[in-house]
N, C-alpha and C. Protein backbone atom coordinates (compact mmCIF):
# COMPACT_ATOMS: atom_id res chain seq x y z
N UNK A 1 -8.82 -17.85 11.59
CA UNK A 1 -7.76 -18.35 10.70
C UNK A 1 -7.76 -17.54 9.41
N UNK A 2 -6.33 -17.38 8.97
CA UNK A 2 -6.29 -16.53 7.88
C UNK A 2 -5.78 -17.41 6.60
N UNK A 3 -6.54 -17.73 5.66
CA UNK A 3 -5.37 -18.31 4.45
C UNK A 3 -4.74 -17.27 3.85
N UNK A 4 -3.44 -17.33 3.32
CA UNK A 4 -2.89 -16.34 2.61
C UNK A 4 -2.42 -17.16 1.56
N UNK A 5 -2.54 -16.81 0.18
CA UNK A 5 -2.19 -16.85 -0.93
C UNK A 5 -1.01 -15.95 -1.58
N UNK A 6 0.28 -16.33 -1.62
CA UNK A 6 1.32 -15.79 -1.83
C UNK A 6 2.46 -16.16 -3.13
N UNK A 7 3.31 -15.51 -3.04
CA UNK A 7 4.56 -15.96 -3.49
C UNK A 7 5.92 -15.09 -2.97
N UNK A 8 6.80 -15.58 -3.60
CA UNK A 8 8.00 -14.91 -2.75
C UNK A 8 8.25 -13.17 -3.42
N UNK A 9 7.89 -12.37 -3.30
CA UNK A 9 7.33 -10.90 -3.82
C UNK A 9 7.24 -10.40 -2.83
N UNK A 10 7.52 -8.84 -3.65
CA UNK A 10 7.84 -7.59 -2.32
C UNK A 10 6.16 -7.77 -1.68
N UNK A 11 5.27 -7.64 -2.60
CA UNK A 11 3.70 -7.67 -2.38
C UNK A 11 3.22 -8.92 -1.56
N UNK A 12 3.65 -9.82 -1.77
CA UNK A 12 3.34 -11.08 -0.66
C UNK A 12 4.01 -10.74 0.55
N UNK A 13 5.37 -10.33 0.40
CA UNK A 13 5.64 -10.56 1.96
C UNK A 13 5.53 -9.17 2.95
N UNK A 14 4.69 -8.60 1.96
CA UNK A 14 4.08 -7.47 3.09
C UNK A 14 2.75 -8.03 4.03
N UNK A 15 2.25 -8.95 3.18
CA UNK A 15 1.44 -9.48 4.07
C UNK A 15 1.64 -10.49 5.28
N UNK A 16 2.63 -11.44 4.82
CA UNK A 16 3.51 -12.61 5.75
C UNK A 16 4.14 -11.76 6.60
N UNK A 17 4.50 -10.59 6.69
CA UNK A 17 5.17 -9.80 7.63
C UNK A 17 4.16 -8.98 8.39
N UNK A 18 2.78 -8.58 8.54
CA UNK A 18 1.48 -8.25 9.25
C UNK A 18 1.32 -9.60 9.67
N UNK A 19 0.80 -10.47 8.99
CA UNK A 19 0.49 -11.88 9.95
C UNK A 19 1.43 -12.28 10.83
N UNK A 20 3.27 -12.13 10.73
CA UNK A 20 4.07 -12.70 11.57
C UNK A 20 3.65 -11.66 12.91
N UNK A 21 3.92 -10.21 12.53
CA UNK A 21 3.79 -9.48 13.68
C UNK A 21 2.97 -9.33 14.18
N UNK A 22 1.54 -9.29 13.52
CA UNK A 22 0.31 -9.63 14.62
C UNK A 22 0.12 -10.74 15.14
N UNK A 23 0.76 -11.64 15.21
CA UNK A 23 0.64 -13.05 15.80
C UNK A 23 -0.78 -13.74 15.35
N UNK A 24 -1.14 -13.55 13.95
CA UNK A 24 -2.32 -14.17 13.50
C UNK A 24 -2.45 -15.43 12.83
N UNK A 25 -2.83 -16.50 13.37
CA UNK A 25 -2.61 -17.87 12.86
C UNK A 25 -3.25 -17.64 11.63
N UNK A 26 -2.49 -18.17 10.42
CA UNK A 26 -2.43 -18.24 9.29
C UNK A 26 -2.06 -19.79 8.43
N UNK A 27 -2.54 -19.97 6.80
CA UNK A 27 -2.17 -21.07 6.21
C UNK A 27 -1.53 -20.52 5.11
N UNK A 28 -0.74 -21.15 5.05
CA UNK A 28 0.01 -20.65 3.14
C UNK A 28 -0.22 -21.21 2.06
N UNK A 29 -1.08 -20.84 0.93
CA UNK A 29 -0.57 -21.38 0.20
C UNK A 29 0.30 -20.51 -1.25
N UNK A 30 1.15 -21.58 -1.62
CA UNK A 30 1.95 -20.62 -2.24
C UNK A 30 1.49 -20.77 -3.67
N UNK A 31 1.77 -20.06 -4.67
CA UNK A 31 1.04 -19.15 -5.72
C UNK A 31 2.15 -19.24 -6.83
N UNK A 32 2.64 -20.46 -8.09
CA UNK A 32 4.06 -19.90 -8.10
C UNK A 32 3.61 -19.43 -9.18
N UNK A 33 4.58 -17.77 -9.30
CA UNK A 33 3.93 -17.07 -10.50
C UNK A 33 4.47 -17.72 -11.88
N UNK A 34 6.08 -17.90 -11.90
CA UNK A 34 6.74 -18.71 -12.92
C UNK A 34 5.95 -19.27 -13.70
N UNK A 35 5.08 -20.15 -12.83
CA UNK A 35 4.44 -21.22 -13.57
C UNK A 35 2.94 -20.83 -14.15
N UNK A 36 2.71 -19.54 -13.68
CA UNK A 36 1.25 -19.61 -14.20
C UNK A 36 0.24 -19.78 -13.40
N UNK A 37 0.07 -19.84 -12.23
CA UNK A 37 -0.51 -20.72 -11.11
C UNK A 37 -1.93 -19.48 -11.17
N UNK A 38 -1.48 -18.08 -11.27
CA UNK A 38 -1.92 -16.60 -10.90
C UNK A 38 -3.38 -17.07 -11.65
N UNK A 39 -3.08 -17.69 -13.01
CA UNK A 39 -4.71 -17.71 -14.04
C UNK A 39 -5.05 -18.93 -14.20
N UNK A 40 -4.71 -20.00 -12.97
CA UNK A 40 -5.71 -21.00 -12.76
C UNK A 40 -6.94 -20.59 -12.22
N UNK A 41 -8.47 -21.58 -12.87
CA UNK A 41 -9.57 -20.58 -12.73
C UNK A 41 -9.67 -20.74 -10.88
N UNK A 42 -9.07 -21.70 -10.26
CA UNK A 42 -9.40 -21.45 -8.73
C UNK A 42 -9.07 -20.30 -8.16
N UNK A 43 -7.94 -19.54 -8.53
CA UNK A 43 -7.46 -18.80 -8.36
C UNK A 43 -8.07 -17.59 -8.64
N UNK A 44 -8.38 -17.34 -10.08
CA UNK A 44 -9.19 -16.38 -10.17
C UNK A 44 -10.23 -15.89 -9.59
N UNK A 45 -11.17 -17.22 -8.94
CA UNK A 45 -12.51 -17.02 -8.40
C UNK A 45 -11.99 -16.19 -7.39
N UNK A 46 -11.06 -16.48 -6.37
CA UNK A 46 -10.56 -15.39 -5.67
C UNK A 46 -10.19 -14.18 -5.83
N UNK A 47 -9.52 -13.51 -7.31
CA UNK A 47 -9.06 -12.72 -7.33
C UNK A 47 -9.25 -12.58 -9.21
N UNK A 48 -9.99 -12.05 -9.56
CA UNK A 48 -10.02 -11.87 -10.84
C UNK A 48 -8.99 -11.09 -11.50
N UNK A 49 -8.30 -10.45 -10.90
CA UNK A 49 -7.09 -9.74 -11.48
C UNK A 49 -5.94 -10.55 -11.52
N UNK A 50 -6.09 -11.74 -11.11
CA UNK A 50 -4.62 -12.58 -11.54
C UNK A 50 -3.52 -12.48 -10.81
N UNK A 51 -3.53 -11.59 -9.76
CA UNK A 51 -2.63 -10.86 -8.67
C UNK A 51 -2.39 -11.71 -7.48
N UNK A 52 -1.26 -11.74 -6.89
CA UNK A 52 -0.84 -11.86 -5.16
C UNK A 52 -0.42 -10.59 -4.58
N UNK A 53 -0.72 -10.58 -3.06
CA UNK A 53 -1.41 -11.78 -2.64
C UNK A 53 -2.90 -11.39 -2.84
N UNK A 54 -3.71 -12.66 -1.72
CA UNK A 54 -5.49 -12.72 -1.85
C UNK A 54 -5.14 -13.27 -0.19
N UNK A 55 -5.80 -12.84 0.58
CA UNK A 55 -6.24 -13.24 2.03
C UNK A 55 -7.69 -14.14 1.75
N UNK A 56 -7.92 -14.92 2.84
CA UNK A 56 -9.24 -15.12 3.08
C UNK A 56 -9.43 -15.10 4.27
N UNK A 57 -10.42 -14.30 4.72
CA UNK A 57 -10.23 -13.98 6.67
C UNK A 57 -11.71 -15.34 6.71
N UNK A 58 -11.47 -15.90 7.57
CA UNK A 58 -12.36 -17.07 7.90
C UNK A 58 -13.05 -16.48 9.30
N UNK A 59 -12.64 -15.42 9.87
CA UNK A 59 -13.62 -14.95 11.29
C UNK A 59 -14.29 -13.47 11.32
N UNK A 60 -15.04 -13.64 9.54
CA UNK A 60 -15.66 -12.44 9.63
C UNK A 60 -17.10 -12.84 9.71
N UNK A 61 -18.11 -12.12 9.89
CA UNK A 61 -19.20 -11.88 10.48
C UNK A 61 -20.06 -12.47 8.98
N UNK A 62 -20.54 -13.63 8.56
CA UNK A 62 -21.25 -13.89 7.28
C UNK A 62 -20.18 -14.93 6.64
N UNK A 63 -19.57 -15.71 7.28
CA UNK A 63 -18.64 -16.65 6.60
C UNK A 63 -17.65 -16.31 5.89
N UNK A 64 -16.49 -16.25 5.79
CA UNK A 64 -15.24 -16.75 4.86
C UNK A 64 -14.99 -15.69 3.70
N UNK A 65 -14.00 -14.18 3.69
CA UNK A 65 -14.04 -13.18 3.37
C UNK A 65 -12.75 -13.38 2.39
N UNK A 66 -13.23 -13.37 1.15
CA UNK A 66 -11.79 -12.91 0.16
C UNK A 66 -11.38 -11.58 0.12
N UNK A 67 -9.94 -10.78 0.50
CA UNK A 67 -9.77 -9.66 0.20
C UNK A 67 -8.90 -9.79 -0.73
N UNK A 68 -8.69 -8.94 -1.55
CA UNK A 68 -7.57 -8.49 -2.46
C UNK A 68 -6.63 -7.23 -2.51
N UNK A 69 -5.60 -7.12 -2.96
CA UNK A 69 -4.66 -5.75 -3.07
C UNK A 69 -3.97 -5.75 -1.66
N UNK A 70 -2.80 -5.55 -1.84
CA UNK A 70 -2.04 -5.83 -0.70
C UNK A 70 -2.20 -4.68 0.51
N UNK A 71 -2.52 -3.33 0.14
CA UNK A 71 -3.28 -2.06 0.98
C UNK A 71 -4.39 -2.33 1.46
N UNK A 72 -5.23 -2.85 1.01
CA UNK A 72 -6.91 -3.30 1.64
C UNK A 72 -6.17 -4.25 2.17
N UNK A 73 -6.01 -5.07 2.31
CA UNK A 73 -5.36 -5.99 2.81
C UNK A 73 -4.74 -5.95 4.05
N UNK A 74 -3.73 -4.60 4.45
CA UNK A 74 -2.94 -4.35 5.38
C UNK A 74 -3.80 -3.39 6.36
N UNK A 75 -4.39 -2.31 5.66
CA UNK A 75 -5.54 -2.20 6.34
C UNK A 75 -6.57 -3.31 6.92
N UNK A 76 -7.42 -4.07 6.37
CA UNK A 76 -8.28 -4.81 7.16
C UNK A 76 -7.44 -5.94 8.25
N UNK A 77 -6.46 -6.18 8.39
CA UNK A 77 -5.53 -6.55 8.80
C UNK A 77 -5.31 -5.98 10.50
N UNK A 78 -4.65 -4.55 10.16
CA UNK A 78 -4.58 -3.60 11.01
C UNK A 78 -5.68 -3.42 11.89
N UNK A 79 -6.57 -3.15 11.34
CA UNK A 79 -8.26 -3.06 11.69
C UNK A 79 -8.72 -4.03 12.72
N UNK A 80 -8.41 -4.88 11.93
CA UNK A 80 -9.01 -6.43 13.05
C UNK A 80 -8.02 -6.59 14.19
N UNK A 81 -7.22 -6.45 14.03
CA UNK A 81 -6.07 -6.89 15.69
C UNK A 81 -6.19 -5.28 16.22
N UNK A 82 -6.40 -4.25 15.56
CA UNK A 82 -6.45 -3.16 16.40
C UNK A 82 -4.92 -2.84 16.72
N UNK A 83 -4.36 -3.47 15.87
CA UNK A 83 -2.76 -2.77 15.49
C UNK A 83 -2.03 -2.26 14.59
N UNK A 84 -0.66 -1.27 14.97
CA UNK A 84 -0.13 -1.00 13.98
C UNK A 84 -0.91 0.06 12.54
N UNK A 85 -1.98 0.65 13.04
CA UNK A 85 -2.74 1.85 12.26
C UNK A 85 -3.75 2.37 13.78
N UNK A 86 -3.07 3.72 13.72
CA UNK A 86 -3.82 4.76 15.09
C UNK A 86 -4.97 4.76 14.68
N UNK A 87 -5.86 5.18 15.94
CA UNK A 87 -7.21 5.34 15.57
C UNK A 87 -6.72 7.11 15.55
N UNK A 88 -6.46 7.65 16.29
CA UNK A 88 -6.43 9.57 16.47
C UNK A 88 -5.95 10.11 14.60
N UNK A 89 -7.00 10.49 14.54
CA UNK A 89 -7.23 11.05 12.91
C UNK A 89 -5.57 11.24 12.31
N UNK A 90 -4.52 12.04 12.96
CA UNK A 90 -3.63 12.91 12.26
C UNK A 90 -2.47 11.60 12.15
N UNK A 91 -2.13 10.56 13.66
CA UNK A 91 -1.27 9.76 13.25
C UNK A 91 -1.90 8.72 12.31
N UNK A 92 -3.54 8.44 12.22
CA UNK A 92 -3.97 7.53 11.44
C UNK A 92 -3.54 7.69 10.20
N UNK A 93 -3.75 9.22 9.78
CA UNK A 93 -3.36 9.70 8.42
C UNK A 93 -2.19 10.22 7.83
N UNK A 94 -1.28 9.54 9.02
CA UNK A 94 0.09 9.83 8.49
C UNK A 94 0.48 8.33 7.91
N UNK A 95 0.03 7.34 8.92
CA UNK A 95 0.21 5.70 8.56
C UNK A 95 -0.40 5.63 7.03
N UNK A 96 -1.61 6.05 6.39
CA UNK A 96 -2.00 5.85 5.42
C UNK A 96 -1.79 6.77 4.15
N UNK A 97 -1.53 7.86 4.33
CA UNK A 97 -0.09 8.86 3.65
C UNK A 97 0.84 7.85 3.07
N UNK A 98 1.27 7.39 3.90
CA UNK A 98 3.04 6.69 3.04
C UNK A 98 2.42 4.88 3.22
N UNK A 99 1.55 4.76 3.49
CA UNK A 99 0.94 3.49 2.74
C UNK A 99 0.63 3.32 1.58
N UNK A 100 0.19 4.74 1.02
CA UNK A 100 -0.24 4.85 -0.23
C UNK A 100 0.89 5.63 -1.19
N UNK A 101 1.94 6.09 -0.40
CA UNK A 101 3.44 6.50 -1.10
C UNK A 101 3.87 5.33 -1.69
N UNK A 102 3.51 3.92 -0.87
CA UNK A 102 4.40 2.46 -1.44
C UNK A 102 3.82 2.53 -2.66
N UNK A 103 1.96 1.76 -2.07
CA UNK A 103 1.30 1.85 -3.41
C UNK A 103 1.22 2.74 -4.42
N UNK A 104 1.47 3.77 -4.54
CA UNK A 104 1.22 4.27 -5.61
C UNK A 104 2.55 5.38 -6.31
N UNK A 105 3.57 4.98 -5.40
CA UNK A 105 4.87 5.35 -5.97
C UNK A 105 6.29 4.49 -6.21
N UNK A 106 6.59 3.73 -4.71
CA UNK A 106 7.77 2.89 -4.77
C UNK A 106 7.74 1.42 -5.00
N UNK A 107 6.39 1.13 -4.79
CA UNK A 107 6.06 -0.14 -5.61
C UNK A 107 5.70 -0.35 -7.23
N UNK A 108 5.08 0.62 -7.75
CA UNK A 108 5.21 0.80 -9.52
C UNK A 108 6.51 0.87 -9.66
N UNK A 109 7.30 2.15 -9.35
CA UNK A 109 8.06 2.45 -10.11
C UNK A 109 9.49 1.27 -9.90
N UNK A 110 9.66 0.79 -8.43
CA UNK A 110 10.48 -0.41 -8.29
C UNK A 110 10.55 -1.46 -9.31
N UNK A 111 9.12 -1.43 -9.33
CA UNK A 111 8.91 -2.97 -10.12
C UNK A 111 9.04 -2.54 -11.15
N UNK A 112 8.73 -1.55 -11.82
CA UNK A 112 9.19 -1.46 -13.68
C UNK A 112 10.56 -1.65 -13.82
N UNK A 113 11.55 -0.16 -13.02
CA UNK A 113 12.52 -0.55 -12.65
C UNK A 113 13.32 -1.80 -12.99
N UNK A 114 13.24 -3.09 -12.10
CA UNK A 114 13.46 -4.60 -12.15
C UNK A 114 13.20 -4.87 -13.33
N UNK A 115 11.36 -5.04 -14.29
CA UNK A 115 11.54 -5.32 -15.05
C UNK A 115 12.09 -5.12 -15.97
N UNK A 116 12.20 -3.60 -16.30
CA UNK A 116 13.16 -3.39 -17.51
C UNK A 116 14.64 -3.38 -17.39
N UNK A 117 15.05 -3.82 -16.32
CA UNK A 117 16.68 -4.16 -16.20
C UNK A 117 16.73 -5.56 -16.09
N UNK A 118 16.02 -6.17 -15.57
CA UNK A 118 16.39 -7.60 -15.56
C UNK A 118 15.38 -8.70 -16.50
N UNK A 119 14.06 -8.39 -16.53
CA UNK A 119 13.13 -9.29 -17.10
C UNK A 119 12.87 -8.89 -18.52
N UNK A 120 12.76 -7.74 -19.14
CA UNK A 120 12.37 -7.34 -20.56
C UNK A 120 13.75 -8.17 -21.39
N UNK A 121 13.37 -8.88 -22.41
CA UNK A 121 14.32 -9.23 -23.26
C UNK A 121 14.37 -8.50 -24.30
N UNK A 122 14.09 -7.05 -24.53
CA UNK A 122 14.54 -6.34 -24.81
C UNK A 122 14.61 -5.45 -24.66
N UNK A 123 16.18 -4.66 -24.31
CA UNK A 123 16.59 -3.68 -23.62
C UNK A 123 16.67 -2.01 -23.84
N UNK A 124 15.48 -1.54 -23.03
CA UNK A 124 15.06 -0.12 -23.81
C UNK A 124 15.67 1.14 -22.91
N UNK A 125 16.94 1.94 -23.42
CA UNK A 125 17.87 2.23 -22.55
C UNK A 125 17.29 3.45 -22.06
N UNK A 126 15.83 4.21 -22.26
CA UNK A 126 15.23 5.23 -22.45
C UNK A 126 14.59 4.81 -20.98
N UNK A 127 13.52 3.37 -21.17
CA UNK A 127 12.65 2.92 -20.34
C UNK A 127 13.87 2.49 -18.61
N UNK A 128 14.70 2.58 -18.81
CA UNK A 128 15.96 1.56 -18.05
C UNK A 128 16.16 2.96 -17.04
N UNK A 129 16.52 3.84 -17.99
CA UNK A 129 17.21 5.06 -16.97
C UNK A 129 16.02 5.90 -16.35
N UNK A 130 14.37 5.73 -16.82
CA UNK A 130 13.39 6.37 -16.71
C UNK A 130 12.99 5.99 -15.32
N UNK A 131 13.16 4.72 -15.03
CA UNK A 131 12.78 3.60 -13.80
C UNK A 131 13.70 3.91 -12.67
N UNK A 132 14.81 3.91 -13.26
CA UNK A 132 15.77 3.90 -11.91
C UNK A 132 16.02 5.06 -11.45
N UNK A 133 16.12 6.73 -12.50
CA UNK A 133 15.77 7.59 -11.85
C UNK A 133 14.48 7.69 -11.37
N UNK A 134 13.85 7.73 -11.47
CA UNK A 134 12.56 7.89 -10.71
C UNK A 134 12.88 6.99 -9.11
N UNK A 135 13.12 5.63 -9.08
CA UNK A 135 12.96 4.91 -7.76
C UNK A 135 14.48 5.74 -7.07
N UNK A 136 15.36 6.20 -7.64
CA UNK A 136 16.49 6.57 -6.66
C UNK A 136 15.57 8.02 -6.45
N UNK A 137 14.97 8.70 -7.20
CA UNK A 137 14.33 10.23 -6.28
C UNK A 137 13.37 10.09 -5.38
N UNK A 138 12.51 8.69 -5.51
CA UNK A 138 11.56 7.97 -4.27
C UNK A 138 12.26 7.35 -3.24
N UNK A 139 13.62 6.77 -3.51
CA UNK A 139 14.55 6.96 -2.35
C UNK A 139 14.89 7.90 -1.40
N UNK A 140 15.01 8.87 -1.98
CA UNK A 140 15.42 10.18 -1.58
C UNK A 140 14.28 10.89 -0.69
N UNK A 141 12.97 10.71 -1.14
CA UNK A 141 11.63 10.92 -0.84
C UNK A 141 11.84 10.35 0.67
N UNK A 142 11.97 9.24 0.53
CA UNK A 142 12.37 8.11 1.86
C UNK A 142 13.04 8.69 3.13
N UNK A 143 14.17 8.96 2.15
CA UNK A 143 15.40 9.69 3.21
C UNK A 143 14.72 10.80 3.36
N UNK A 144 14.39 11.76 2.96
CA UNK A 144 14.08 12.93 3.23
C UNK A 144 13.24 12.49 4.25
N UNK A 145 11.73 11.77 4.89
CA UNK A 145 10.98 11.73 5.59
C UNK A 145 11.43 10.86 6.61
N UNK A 146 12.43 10.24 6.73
CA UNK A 146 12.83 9.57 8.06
C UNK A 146 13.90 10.57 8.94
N UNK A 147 13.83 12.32 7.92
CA UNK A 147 14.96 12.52 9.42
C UNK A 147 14.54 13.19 10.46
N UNK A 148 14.83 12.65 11.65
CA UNK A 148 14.16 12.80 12.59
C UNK A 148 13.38 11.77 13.13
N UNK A 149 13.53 10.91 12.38
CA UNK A 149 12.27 9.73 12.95
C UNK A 149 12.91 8.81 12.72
N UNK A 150 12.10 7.66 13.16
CA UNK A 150 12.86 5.93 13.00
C UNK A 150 12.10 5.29 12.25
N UNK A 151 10.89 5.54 12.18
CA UNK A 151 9.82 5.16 11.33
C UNK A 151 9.50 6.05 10.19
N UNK A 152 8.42 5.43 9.48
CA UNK A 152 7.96 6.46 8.49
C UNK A 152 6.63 7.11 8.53
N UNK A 153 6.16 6.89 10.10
CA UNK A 153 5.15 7.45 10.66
C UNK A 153 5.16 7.14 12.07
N UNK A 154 4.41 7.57 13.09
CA UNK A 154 4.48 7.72 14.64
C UNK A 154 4.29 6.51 14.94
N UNK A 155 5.90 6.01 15.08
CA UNK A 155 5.88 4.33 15.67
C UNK A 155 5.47 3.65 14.13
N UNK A 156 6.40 2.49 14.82
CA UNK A 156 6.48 1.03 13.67
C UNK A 156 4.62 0.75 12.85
N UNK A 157 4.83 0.50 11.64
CA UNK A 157 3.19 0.82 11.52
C UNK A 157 2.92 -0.19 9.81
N UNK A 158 1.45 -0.14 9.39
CA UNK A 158 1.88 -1.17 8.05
C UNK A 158 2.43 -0.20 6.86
N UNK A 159 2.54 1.02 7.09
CA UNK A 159 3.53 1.83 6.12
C UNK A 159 4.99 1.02 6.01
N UNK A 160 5.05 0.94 6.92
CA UNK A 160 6.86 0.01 6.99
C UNK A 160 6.75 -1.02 6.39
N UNK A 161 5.79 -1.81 6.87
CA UNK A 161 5.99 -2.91 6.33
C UNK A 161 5.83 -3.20 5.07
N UNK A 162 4.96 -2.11 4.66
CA UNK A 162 4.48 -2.41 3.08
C UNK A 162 5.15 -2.15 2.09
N UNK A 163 6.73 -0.84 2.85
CA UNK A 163 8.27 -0.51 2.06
C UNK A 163 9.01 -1.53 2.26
N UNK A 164 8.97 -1.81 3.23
CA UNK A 164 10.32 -2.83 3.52
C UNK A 164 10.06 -3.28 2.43
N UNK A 165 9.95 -4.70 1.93
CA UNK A 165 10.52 -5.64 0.74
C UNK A 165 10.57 -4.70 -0.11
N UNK A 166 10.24 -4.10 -0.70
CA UNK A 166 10.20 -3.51 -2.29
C UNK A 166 11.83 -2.67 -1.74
N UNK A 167 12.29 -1.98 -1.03
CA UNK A 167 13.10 -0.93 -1.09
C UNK A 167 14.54 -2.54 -0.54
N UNK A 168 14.11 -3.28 0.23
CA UNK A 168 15.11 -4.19 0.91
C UNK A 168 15.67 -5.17 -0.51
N UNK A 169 14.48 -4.95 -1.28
CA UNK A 169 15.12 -6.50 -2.51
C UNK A 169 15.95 -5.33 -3.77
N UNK A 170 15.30 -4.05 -3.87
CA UNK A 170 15.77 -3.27 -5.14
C UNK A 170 17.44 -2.51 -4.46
N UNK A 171 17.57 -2.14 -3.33
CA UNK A 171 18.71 -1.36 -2.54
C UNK A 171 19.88 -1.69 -2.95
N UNK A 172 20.16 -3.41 -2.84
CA UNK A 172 21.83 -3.36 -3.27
C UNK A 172 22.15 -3.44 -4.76
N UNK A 173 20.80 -3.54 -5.80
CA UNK A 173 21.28 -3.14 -7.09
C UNK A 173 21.16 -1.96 -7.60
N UNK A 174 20.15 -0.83 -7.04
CA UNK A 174 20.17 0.43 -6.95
C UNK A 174 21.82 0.96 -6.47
N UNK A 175 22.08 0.88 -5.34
CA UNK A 175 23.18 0.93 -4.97
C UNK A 175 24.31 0.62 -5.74
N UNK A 176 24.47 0.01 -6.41
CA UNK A 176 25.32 -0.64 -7.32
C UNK A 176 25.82 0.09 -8.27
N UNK A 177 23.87 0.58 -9.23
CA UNK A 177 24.33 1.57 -10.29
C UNK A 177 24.37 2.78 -9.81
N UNK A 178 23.85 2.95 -9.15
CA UNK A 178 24.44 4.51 -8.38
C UNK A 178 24.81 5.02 -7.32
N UNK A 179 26.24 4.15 -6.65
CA UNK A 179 26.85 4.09 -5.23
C UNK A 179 26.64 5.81 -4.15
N UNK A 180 27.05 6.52 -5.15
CA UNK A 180 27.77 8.06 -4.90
C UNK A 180 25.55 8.84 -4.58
N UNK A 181 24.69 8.26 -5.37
CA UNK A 181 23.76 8.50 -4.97
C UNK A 181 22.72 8.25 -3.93
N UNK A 182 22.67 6.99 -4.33
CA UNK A 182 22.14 5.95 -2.62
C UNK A 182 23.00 6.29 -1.69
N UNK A 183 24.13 6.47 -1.67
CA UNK A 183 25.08 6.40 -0.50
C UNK A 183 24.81 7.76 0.08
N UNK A 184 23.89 8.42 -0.07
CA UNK A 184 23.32 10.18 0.33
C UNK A 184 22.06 9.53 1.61
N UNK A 185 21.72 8.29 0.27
CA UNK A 185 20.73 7.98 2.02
C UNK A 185 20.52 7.27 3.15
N UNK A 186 21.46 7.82 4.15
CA UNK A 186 22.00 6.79 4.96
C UNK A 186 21.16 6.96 6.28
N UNK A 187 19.85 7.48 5.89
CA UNK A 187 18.34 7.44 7.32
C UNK A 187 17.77 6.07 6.13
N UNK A 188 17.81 5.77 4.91
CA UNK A 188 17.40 4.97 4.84
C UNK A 188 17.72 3.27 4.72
N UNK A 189 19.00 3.60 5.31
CA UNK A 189 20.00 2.25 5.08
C UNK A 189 19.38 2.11 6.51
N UNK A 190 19.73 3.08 7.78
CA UNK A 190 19.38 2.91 9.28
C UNK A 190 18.39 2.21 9.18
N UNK A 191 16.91 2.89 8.59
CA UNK A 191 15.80 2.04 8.47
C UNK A 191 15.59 0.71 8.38
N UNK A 192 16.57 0.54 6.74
CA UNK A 192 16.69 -0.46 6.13
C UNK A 192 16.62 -1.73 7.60
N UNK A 193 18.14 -1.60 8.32
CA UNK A 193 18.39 -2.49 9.16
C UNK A 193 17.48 -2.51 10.36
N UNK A 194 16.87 -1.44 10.91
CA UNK A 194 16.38 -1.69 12.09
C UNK A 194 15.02 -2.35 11.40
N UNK A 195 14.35 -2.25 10.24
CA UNK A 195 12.83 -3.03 9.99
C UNK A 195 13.27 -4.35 9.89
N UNK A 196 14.52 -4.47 9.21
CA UNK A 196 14.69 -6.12 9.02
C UNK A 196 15.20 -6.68 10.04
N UNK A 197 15.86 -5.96 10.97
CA UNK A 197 16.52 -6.88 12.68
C UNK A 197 15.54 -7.33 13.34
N UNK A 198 13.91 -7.01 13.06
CA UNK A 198 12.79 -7.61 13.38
C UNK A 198 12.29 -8.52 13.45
N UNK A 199 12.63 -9.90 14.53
CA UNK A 199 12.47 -10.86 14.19
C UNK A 199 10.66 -11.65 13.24
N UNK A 200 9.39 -10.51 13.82
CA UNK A 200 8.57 -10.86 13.02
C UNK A 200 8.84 -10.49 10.93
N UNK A 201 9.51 -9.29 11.03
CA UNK A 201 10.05 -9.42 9.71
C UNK A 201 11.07 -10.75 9.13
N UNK A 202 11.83 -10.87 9.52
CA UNK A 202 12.83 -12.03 9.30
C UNK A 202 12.17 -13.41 8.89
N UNK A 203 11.08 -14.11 9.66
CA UNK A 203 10.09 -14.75 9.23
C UNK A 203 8.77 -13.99 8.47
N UNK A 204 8.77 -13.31 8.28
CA UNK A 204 7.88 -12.89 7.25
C UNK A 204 8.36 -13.15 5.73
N UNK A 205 9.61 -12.57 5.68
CA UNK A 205 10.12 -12.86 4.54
C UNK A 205 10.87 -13.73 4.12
N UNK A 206 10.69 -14.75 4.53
CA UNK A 206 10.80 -16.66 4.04
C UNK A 206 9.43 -17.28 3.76
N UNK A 207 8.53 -15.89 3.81
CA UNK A 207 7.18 -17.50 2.95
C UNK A 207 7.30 -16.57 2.06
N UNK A 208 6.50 -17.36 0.80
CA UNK A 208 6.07 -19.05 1.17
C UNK A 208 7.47 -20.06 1.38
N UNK A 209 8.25 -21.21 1.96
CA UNK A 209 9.09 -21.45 2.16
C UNK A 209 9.39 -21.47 0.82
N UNK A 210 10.50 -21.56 0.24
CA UNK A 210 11.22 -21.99 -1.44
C UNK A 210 11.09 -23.54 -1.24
């Protein structure tokens, strides 16, 4: 049994979307950030960084395993069902290539992105255009590496899953402010739809329920 500690976030439901598709019985509980929930001290004991999600794998070898960071996470994940990350070195290291493109490119720069267009109450037109160019040229990054392919590595894998939300929730307001630009990447709209026509995606991204 897996508890997962979540909220409704590109970063939570990368994980609700590995548990739907590995068919791994799981518990939810939900995490609401709004409220503060992140720096209750129960919470912390799990995760001292204040962050979602936090797994706890209950069938590891020494009792009852907290992981943290949504990449360790998708990895040990992967690992244990023996899915969705190759063992053969070159496709392994293509899956973890653009696992670490999310983490350490389209998930920062998304989320600043958002915040400084929608959450900063005050509006820094420097910080605004800095975010969104950057995530529309990591778009592009996107498009550029899906042509030719359907995936973003050899077969459906947790690279996908770990883009999907972040690129699926930012797309139609990206799109918005820059139609004539997004509209260049149309391997990543294809994407877009074939990860989400997935019925384990589709329930992935309804937890925690609202």
């Amino acid at each position: 049994m897996i508890d997962l500690y979540t909220w409704s976030t590109p970063n939570g439901r990368k994980i609700s979307i590995m548990l739907e598709e590995a068919a791994l019985p799981y518990k939810v509980t939900a995490v609401n950030l709004a409220a503060g929930e992140q720096h209750a001290p129960a919470f912390l004991a799990l995760n001292p960084n204040g962050r979602i999600p936090v797994i706890v794998d209950h069938d590891v070898e020494g009792g009852p395993y907290p992981i943290i960071e949504s990449g360790a996470i998708l990895i040990h994940l992967a690992e244990k069902t023996g899915r969705f990350l190759p063992r053969e070195v070159r496709a392994r290291g293509d899956v973890l290539q653009w696992l670490m493109f999310q983490m350490g490119g389209i998930g920062p720069m998304l989320g600043q992105a958002n915040y400084f267009v929608n959450t900063a109450t005050e509006k820094i037109p420097f910080a605004i255009e800095r975010y969104i160019n950057e995530s529309v040229r990591l778009l592009g990054v996107l498009n550029t590496r899906l042509e030719g392919r359907e995936f973003l590595a050899d077969g459906y894998s947790i690279a996908d899953m770990a883009t999907y939300p972040w690129v699926a929730a930012a797309w139609p307001a990206l799109r918005s402010i820059m139609p004539e630009r997004v509209g260049e990447f149309g391997r990543v709209a294809r994407w877009l739809d074939t990860v989400g026509a997935r019925p384990a995606v589709e329930r992935g991204m309804r937890v925690p329920v609202p």
